[in-house]
C-alpha atoms as a PDB file:
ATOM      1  CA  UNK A   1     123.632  62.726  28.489  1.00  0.00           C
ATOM      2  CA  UNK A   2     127.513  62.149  29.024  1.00  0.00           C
ATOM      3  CA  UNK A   3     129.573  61.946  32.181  1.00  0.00           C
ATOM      4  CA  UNK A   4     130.654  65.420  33.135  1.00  0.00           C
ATOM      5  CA  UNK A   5     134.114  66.096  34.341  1.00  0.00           C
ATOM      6  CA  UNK A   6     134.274  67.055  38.308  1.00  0.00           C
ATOM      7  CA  UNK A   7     134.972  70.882  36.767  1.00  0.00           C
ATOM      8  CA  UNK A   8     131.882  71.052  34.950  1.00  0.00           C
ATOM      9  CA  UNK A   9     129.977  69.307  37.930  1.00  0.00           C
ATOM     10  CA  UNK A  10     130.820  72.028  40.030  1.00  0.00           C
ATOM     11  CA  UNK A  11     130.257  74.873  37.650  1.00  0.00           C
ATOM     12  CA  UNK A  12     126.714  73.721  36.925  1.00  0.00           C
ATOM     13  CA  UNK A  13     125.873  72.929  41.161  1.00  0.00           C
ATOM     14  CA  UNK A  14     127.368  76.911  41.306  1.00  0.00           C
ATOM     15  CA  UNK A  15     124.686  77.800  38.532  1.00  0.00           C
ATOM     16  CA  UNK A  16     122.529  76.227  40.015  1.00  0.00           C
ATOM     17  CA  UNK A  17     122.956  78.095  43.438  1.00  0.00           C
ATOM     18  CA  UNK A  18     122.926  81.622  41.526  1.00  0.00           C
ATOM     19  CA  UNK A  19     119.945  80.374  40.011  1.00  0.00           C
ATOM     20  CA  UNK A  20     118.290  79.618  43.709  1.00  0.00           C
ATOM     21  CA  UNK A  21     119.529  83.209  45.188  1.00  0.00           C
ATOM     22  CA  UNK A  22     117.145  84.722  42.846  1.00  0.00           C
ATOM     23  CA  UNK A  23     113.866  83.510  43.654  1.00  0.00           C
ATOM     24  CA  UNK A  24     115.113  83.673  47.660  1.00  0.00           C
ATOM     25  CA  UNK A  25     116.161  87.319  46.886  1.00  0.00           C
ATOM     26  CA  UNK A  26     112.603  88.085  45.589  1.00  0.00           C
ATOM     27  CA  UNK A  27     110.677  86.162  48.381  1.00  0.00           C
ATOM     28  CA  UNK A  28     113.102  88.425  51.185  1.00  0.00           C
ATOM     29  CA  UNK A  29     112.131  91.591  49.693  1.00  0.00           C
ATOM     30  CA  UNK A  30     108.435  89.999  50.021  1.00  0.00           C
ATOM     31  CA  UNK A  31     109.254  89.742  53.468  1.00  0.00           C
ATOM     32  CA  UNK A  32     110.952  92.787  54.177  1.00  0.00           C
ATOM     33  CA  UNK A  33     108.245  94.758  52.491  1.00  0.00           C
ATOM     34  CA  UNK A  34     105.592  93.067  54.536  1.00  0.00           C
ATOM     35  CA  UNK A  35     106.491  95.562  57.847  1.00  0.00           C
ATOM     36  CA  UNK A  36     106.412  98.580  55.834  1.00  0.00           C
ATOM     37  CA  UNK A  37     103.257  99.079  54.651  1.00  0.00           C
ATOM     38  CA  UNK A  38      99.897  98.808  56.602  1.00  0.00           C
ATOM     39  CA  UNK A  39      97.705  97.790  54.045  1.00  0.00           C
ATOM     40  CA  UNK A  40      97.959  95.092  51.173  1.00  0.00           C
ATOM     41  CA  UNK A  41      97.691  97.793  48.297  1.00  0.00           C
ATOM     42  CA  UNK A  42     100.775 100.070  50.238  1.00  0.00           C
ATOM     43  CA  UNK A  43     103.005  96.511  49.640  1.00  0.00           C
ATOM     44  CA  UNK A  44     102.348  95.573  46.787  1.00  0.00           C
ATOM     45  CA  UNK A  45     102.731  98.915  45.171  1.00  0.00           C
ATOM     46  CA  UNK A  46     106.107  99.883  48.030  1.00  0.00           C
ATOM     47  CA  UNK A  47     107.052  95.874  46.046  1.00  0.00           C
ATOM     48  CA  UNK A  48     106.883  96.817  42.461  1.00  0.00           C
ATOM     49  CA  UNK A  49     109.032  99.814  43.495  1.00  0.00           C
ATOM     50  CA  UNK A  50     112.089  98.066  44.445  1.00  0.00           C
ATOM     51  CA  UNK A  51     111.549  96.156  40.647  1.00  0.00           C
ATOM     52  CA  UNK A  52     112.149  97.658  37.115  1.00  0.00           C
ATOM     53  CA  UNK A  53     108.909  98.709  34.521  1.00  0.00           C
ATOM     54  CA  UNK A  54     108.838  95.663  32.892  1.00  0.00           C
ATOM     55  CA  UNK A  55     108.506  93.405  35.920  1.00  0.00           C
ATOM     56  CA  UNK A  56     105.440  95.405  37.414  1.00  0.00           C
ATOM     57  CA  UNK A  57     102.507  92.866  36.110  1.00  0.00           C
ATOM     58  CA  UNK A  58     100.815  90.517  37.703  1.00  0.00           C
ATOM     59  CA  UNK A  59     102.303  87.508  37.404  1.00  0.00           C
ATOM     60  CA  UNK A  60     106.244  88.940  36.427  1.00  0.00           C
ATOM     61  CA  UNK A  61     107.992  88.382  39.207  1.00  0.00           C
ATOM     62  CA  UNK A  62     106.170  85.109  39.960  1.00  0.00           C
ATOM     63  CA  UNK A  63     106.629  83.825  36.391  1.00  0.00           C
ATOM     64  CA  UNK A  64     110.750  85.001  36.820  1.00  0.00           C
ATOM     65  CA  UNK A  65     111.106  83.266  40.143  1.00  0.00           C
ATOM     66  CA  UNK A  66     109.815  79.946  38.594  1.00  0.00           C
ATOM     67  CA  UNK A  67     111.772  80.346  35.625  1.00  0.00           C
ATOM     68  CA  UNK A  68     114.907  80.463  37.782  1.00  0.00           C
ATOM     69  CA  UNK A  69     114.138  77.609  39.908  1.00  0.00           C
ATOM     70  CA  UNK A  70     113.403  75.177  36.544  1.00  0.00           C
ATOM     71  CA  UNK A  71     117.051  76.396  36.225  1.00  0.00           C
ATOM     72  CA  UNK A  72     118.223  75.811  39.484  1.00  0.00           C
ATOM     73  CA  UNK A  73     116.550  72.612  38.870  1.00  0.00           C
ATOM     74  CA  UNK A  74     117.979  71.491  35.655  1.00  0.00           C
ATOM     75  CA  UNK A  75     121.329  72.523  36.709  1.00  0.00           C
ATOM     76  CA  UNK A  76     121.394  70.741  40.155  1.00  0.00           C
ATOM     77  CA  UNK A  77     120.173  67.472  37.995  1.00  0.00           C
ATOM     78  CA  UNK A  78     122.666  67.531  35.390  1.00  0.00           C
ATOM     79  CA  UNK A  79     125.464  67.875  37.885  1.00  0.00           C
ATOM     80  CA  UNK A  80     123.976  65.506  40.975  1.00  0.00           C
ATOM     81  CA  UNK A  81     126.057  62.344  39.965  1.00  0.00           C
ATOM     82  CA  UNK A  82     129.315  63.762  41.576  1.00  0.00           C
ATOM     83  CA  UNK A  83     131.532  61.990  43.361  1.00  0.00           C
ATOM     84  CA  UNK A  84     132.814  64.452  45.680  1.00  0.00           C
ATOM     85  CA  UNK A  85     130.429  63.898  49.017  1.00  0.00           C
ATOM     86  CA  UNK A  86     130.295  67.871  49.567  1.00  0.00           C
ATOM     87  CA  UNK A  87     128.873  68.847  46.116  1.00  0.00           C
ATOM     88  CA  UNK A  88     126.473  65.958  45.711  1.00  0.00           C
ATOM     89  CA  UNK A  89     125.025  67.457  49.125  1.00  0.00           C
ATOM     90  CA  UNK A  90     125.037  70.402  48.386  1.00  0.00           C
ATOM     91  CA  UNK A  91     123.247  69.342  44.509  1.00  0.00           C
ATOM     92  CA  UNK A  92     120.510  68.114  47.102  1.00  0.00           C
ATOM     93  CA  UNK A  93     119.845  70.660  49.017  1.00  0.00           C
ATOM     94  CA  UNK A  94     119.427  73.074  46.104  1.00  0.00           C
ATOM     95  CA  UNK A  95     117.580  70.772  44.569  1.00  0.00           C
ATOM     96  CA  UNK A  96     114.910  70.212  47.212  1.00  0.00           C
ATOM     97  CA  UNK A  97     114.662  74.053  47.814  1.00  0.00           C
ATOM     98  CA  UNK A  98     114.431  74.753  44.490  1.00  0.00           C
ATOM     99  CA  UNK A  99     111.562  71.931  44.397  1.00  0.00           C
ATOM    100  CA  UNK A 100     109.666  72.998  47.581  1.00  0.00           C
ATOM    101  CA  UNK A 101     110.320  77.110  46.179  1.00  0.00           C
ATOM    102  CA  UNK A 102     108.733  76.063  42.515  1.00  0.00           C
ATOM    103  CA  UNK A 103     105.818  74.786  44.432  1.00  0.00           C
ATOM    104  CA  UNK A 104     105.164  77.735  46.430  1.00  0.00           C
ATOM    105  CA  UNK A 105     105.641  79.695  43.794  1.00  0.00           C
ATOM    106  CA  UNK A 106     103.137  77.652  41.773  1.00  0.00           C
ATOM    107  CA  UNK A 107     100.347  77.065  44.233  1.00  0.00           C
ATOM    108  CA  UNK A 108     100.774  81.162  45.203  1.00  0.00           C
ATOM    109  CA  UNK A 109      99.077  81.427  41.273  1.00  0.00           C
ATOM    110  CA  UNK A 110      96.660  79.698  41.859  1.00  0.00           C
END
């Protein structure tokens, strides 16, 4: 792959950490919804509420959240070779939390 310029660099680290909010914004509603209901079956069901139709199977929200942290991923690796200090840390640390997130998210299938 070519050298990006330091514009694209940042726009693909700043994709990359829109790509990361999602799966974080899924896992905080996980944790919101945990102290509203008092059994299991009461959060998942209070969950699915907060999503749309489509995203009410099994595995649909799972399956979106690691879909958007291969992006998060793939973004924070094309753009991790910049030479502004501040970006490339921040390229790591969406990187790694997108890492240790996918893994969550995969074991959490199994």
């Amino acid at each position: 792959m070519k050298n990006l310029n330091q514009t694209q660099s940042k726009i693909f680290t700043l994709l990359g950490l829109i790509s990361l909010l999602i799966p974080f914004s899924i896992y905080g509603l996980w944790i919101y919804v945990i102290d509203l209901g008092t059994t299991q079956k009461e959060r998942v069901a209070i969950f699915k509420d907060y999503f749309p139709d489509f995203l009410n199977g099994r595995w649909s929200t799972t399956l979106l959240s690691i879909f958007f942290c291969a992006l998060s991923i793939t973004f924070s690796f094309m753009s991790i070779k910049s030479s502004e200090k501040l970006w490339k840390i921040l390229n790591n640390i969406i990187l790694i939390s997108s890492s240790l997130l996918l893994l969550l998210n995969l074991l959490s299938m199994m």
